[in-house]
C-alpha atoms as a PDB file:
ATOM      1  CA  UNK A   1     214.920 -15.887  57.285  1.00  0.00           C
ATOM      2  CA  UNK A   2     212.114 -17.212  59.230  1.00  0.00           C
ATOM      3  CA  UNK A   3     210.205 -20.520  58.277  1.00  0.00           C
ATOM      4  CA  UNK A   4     206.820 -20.564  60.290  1.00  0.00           C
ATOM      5  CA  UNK A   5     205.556 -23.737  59.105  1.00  0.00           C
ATOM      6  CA  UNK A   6     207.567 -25.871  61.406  1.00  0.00           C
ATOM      7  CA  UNK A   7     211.316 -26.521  63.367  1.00  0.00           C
ATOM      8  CA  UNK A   8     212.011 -22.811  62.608  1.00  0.00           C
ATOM      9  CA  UNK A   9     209.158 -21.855  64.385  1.00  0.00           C
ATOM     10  CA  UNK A  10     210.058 -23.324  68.333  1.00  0.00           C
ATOM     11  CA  UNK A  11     209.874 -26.996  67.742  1.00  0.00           C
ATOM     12  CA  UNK A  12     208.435 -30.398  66.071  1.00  0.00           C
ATOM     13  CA  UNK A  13     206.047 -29.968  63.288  1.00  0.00           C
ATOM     14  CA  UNK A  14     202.665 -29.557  64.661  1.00  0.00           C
ATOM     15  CA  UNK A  15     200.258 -32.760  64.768  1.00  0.00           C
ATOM     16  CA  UNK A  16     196.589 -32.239  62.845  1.00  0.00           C
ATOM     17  CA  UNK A  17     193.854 -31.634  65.826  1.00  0.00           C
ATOM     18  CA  UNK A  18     191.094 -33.826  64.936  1.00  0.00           C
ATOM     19  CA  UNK A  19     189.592 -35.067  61.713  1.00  0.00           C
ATOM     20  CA  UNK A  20     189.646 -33.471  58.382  1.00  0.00           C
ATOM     21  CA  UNK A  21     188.158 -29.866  58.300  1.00  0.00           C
ATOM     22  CA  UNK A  22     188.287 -29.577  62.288  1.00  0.00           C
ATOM     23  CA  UNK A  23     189.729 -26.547  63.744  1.00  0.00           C
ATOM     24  CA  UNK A  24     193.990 -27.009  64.564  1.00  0.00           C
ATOM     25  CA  UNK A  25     194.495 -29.218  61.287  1.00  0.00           C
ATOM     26  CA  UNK A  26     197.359 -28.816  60.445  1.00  0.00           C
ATOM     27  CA  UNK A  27     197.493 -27.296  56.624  1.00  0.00           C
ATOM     28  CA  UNK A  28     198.105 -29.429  53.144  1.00  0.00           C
ATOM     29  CA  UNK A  29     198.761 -26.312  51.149  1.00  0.00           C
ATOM     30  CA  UNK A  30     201.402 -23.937  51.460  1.00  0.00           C
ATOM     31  CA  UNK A  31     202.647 -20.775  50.479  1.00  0.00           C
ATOM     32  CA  UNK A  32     206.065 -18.818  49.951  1.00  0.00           C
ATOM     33  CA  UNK A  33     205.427 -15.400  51.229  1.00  0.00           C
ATOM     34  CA  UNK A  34     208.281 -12.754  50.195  1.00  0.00           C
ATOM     35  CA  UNK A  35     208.289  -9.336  52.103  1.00  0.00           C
ATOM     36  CA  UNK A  36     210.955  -6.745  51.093  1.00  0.00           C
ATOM     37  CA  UNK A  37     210.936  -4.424  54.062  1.00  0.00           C
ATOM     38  CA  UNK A  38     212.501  -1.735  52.682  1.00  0.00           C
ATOM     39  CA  UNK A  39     210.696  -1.137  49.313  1.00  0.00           C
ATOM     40  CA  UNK A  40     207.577  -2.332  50.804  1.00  0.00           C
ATOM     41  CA  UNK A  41     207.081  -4.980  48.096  1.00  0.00           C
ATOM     42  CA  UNK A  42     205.371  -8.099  49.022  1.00  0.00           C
ATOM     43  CA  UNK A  43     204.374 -11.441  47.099  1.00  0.00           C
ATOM     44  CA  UNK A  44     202.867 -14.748  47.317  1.00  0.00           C
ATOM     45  CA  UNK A  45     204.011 -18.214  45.094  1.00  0.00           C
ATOM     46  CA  UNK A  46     202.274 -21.617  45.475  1.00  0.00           C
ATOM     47  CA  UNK A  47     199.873 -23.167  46.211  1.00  0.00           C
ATOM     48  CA  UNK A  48     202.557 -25.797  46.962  1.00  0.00           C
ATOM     49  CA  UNK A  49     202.768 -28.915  48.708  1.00  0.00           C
ATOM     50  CA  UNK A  50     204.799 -28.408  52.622  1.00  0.00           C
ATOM     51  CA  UNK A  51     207.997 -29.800  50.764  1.00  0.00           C
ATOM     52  CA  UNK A  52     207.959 -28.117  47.480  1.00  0.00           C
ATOM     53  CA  UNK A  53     207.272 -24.954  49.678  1.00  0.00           C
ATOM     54  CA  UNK A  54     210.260 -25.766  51.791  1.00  0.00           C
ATOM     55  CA  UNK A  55     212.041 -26.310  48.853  1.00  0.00           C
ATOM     56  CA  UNK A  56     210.818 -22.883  46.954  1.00  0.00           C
ATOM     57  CA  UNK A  57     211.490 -20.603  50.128  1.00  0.00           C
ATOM     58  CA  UNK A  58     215.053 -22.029  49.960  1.00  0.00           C
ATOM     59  CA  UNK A  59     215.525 -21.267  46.389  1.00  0.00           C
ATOM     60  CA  UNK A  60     214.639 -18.071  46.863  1.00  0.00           C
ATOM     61  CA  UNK A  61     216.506 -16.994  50.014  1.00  0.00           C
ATOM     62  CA  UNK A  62     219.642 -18.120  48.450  1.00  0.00           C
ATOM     63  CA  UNK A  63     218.404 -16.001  45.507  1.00  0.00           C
ATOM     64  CA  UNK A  64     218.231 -12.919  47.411  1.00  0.00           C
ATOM     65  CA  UNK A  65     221.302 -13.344  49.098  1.00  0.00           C
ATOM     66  CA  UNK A  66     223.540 -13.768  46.386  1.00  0.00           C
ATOM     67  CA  UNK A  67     222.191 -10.232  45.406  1.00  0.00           C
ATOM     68  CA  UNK A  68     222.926  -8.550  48.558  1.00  0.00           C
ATOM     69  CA  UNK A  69     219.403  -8.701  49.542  1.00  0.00           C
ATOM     70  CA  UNK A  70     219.655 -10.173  52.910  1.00  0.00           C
ATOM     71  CA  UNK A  71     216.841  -8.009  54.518  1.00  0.00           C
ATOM     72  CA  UNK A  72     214.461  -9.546  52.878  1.00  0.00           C
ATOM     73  CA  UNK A  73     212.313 -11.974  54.390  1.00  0.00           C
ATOM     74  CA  UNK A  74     211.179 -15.570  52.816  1.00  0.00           C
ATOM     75  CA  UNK A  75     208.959 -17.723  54.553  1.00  0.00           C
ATOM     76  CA  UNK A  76     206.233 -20.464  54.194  1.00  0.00           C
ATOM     77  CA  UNK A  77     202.843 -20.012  55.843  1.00  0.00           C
ATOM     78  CA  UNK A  78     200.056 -22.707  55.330  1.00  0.00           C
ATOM     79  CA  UNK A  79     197.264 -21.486  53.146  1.00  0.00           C
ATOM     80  CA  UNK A  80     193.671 -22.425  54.490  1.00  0.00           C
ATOM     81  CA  UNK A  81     189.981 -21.720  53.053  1.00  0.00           C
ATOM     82  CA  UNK A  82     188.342 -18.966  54.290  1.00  0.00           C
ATOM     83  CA  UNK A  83     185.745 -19.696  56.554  1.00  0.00           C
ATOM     84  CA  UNK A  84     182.120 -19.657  55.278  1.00  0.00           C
END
């Protein structure tokens, strides 16, 4: 299981690039993305905070594995606005 959001992803959690609403901030909601790669199934929980996500992504990769389902991939991805 992958966790993009931070230590997972190659190293220290990423500092926010500028002010509030520049470019490169780093994101204050989050999302548990769930991809089943064999059934082709894919799904989307939160808006959480970056802990609760963290928390929920664990949850539910211990879920999946104690039904066998260890192909499927849980991870948290920072949800941002779309641009205007």
């Amino acid at each position: 299981m992958v966790d993009v959001s931070g230590p997972a992803a190659g190293g220290a959690y990423p500092e926010p690039v500028g002010g509030p609403g520049v470019a490169g901030e780093r994101g204050t909601a989050w999302v548990v993305l769930v991809a089943d790669p064999i059934t082709g199934e894919t799904d989307a929980f939160g808006p959480f905070d970056r802990e609760a996500a963290r928390l929920d992504a664990e949850r539910r990769r211990a879920e999946h594995a104690s039904e066998g389902l260890h192909e499927v991939l849980v991870v948290t991805v920072p949800l941002t606005p779309p641009e205007d």
